[in-house]
Protein backbone atom coordinates (compact mmCIF):
# COMPACT_ATOMS: atom_id res chain seq x y z
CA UNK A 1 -31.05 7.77 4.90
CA UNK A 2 -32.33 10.76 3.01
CA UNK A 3 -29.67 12.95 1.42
CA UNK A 4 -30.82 16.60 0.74
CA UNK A 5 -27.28 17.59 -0.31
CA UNK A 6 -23.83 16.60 -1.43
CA UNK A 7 -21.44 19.27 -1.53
CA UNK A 8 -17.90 20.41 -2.03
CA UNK A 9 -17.59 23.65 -0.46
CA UNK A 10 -17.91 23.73 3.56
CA UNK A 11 -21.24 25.23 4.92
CA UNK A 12 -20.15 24.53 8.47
CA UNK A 13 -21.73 26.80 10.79
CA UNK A 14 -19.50 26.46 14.25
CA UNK A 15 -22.44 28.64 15.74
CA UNK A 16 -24.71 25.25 15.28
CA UNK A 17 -21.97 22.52 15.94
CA UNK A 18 -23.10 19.43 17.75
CA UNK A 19 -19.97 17.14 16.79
CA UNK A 20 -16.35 17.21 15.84
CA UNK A 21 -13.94 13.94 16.01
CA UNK A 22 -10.37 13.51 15.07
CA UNK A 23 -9.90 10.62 13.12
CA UNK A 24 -6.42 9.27 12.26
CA UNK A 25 -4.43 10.45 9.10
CA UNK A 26 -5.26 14.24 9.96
CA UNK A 27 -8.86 13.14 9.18
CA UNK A 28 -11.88 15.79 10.95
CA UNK A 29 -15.77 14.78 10.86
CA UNK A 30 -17.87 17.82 11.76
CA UNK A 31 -21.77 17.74 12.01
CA UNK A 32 -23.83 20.68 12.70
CA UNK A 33 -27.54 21.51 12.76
CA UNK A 34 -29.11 23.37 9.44
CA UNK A 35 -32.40 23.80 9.80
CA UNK A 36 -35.40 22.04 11.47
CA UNK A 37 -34.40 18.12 11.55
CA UNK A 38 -31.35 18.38 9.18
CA UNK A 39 -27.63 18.48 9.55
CA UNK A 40 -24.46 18.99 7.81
CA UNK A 41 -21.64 16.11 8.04
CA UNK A 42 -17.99 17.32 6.98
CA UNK A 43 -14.96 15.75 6.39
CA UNK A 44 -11.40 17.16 5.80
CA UNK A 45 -7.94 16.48 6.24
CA UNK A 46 -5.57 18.97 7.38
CA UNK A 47 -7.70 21.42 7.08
CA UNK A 48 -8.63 20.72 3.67
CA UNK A 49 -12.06 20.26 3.22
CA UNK A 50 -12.94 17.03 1.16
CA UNK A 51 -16.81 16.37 1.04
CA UNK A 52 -19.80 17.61 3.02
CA UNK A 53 -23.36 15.88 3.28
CA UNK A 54 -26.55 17.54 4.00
CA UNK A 55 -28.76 14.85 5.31
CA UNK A 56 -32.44 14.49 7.16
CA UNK A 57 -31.91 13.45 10.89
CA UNK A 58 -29.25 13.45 13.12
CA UNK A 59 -29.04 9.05 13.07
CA UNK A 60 -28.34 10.05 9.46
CA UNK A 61 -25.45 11.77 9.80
CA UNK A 62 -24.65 9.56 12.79
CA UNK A 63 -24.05 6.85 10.43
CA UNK A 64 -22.04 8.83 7.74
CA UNK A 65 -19.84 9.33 11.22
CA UNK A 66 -19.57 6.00 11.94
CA UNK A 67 -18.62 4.75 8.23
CA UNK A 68 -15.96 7.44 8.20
CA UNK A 69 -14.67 6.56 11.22
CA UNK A 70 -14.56 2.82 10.36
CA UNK A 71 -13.27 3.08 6.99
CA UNK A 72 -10.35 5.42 7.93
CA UNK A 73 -9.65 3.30 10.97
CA UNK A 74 -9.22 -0.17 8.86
CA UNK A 75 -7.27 2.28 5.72
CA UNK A 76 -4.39 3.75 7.01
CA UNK A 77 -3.19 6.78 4.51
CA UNK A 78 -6.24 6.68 2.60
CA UNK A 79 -6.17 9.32 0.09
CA UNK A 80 -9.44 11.86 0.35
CA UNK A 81 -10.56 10.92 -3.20
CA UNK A 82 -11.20 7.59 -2.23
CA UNK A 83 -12.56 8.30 0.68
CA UNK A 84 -14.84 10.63 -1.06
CA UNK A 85 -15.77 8.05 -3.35
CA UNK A 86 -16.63 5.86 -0.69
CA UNK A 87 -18.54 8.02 1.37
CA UNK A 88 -20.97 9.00 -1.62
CA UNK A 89 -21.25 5.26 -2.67
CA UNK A 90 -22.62 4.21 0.96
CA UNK A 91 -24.20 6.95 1.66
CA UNK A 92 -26.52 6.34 -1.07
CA UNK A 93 -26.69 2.54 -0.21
CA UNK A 94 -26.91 2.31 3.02
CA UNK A 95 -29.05 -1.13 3.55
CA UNK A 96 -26.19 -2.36 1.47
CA UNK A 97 -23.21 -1.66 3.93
CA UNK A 98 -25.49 -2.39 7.05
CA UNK A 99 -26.03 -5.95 5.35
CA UNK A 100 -22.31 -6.78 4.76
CA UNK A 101 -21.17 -5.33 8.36
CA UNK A 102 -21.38 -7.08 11.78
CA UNK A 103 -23.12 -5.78 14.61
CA UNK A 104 -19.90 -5.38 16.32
CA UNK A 105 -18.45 -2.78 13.96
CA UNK A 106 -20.25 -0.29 15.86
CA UNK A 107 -19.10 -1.17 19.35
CA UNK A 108 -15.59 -0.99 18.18
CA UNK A 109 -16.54 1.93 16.33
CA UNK A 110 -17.95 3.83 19.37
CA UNK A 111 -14.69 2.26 21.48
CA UNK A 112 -12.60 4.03 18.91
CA UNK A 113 -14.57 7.54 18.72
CA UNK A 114 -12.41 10.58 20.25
CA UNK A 115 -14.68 13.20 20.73
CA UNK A 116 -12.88 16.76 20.89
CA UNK A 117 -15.87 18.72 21.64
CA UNK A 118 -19.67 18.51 21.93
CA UNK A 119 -21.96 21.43 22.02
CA UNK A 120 -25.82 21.62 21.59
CA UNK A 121 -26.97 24.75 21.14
C-alpha cells in the first residue's frame, strides 16, 4: 500500500464519493476519488472527523475499509484515538496484519459491510 497522505483535516469531496459505510459506535468510513488513481479514506464519529488517508489505488483504500470495519466490529466503544493509532500503525504495515489475519476475516468482513450509498462518478 502506498500512502501519499495522512491527514487530520477532512478533504472529502462528496462531488467524487465512491463509498460511505456506517460502522457501529457512530463510526463513518468515506472514500472518494482525488486525482488520477488515488483516493481519500475518512473516518469519523458523530460527525467528528478523526483521521483521513490519501492513498494510491482504490484496493488501497479498500483495505484501510476493511481494517476499520474489522477492528471497530471486534472493539465495541473504541475511543477514536486508538483507533487512529491503529489505523496509522497498519496502514503502514500492511504485510504485517495480512500475515496475522485469516482468510476468513474478509468474508465476515464483507457479510458485515452496510453500504449507505455508492456513487461513481
Amino acid at each position: 500500500m502506498k500512502i501519499i497522505d495522512i491527514y487530520t483535516a477532512s478533504r472529502f469531496n462528496p462531488e467524487r464519493s465512491i463509498l460511505r459505510e456506517q460502522l457501529g459506535g457512530g463510526y463513518v468510513v468515506q472514500t472518494c476519488a482525488v486525482a488520477a488513481e488515488n483516493y481519500c479514506f475518512e473516518v469519523s464519529q458523530s460527525r467528528h472527523f478523526i483521521l483521513g488517508f490519501e492513498v494510491a489505488g482504490a484496493r488501497s483504500a479498500e483495505f484501510l475499509s476493511i481494517i476499520t470495519e474489522d477492528y471497530v466490529f471486534q472493539h465495541p466503544g473504541i475511543r477514536p484515538e486508538t483507533l487512529s493509532a491503529y489505523l496509522q500503525a497498519h496502514a503502514r504495515h500492511p504485510l504485517r496484519l495480512r500475515a496475522a489475519s485469516a482468510p476468513s476475516a474478509t468474508v465476515s468482513s464483507a457479510a458485515r459491510r452496510s453500504v449507505t450509498s455508492v456513487a461513481v462518478g
